[in-house]
Protein backbone atom coordinates (compact mmCIF):
# COMPACT_ATOMS: atom_id res chain seq x y z
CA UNK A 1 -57.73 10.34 -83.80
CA UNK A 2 -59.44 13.63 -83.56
CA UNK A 3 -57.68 16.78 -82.57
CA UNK A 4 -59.83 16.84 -79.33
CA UNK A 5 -58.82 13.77 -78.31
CA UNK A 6 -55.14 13.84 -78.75
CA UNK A 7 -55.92 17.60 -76.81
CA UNK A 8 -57.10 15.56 -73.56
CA UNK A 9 -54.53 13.07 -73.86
CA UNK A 10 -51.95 15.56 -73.95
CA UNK A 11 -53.81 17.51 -70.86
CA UNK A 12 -53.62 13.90 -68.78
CA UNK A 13 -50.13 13.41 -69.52
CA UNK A 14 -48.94 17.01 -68.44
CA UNK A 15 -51.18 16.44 -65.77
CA UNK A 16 -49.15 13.49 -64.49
CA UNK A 17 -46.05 14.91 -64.85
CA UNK A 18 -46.70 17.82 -62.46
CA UNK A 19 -47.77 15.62 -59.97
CA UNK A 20 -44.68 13.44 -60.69
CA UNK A 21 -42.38 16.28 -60.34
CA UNK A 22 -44.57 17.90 -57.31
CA UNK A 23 -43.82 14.76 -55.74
CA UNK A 24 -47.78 13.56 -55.73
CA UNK A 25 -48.54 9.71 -56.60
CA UNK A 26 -51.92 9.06 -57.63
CA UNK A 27 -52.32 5.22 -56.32
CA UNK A 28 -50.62 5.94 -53.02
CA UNK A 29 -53.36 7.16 -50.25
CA UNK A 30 -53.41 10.38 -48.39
CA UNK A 31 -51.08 10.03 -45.07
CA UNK A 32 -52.96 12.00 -42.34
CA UNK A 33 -50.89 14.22 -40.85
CA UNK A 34 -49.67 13.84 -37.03
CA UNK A 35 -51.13 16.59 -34.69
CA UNK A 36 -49.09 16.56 -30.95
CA UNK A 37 -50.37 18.97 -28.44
CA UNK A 38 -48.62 19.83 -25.36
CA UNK A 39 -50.03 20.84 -21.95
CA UNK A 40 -48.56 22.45 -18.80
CA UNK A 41 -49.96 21.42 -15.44
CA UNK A 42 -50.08 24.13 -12.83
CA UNK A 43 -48.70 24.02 -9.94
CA UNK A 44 -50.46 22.56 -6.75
CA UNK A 45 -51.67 24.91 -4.26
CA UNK A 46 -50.52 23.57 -0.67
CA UNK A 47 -52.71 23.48 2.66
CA UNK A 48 -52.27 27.37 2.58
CA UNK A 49 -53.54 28.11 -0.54
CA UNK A 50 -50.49 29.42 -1.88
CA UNK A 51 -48.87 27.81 -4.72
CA UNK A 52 -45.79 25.66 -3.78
CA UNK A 53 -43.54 28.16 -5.66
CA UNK A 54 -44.18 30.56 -3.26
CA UNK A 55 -41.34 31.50 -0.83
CA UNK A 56 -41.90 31.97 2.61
CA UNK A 57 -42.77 36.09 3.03
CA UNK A 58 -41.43 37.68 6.29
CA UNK A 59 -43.82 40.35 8.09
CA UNK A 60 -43.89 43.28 5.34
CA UNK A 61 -42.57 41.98 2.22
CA UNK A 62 -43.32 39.24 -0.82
CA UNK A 63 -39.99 37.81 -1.51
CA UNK A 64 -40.17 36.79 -4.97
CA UNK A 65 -41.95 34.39 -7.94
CA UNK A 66 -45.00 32.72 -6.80
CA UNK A 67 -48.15 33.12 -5.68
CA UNK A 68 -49.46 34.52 -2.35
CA UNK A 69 -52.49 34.41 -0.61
CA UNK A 70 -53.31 37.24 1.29
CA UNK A 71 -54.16 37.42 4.87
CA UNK A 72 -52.81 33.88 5.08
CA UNK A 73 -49.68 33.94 3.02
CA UNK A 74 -49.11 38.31 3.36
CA UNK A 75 -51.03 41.24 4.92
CA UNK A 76 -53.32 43.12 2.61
CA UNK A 77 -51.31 47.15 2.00
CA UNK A 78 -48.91 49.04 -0.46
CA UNK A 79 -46.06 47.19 -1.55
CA UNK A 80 -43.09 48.45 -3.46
CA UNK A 81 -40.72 46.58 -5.92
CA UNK A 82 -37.62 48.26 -8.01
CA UNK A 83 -38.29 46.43 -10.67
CA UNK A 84 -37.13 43.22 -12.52
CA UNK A 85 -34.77 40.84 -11.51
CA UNK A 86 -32.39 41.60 -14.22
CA UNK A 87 -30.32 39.43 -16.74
CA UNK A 88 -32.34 37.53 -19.05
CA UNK A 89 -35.53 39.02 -16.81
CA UNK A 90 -36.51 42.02 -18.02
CA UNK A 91 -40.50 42.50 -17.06
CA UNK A 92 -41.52 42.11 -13.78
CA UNK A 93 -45.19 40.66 -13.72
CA UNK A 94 -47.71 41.12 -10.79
CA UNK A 95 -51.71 40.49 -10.43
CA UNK A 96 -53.90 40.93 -7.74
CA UNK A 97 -56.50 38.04 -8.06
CA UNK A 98 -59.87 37.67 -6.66
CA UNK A 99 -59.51 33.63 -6.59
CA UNK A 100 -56.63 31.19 -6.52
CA UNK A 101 -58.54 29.02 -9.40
CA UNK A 102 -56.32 30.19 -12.56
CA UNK A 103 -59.07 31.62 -14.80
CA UNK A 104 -57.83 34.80 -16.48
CA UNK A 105 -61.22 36.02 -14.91
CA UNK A 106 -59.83 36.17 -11.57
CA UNK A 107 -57.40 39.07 -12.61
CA UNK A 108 -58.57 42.19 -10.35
CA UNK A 109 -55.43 44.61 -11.65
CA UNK A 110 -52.42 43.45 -12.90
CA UNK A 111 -48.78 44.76 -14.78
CA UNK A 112 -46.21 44.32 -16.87
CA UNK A 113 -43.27 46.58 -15.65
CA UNK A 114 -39.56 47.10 -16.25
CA UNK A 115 -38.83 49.69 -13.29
CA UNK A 116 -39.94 50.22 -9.89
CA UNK A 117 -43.58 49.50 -9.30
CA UNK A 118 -45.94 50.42 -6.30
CA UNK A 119 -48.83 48.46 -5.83
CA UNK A 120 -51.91 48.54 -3.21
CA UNK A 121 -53.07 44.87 -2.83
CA UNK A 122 -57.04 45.24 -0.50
CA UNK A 123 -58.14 43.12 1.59
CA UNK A 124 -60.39 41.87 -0.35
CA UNK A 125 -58.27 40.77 -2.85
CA UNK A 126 -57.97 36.47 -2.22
CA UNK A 127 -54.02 36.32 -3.75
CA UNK A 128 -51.32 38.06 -5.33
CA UNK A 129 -49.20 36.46 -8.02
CA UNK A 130 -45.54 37.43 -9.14
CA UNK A 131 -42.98 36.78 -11.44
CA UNK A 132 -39.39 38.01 -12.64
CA UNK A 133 -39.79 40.96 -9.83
CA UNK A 134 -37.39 41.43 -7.68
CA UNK A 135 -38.47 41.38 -4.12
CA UNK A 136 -41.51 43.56 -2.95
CA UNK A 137 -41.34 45.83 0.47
CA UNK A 138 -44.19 46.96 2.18
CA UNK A 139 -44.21 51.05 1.86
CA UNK A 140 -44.88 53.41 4.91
């Protein structure tokens, strides 16, 4: 046999035994690989408009996590939070929102605090969403 040949013999046979060792097989197929995607649903607005995780607000305040529709759910005004809830909680997030639909388009203002926090929602604003804040008092 010619050197050449023995040369590409040689490169076929080292060539197998990386793949051996690699842990390839040349006459087994490609498995595909699995692909899982998880979703989160959002939760259901109610009759309101105001998400179902919303607690029931009092005249002046926004009592905690959820979202709030205003003029329906709370007035429109200034309110005032000291900041997170604490614990594991360390940011307290608001938004005012110009629609209830979830789009990140929606987002008039929002914050991502870890003291007190003062916030003017408008009338025009549609909703105001909260979370890990503790609760939020009307100022003046």
């Amino acid at each position: 046999m010619s050197r050449g040949v023995l040369t590409h013999i040689a490169a076929i046979v080292v060539g197998f035994a990386i793949g051996a060792v690699a842990g390839g097989s040349t006459d087994a197929p490609a498995t595909p690989k699995v692909t899982v995607t998880a979703t989160a649903t959002a939760p259901e607005t109610s009759s309101t408009g105001s998400s179902d995780t919303a607690q029931s607000a009092r005249p002046g305040e926004i009592p905690g996590d959820g979202t709030y529709v205003v003029g329906k759910d709370i007035k429109p005004g200034t309110y005032r939070t000291s900041g997170p809830q604490g614990g594991l909680v360390t940011n307290c997030y608001w938004a005012r929102l110009s629609s209830t639909s979830g789009d990140l388009r929606d987002i008039i203002a929002n914050g991502n605090t870890q003291g007190q926090t003062i916030v003017t929602i408008a009338p025009t604003d549609k909703a105001f969403t909260t979370t890990g804040c503790k609760r939020w008092t009307k100022a003046g």
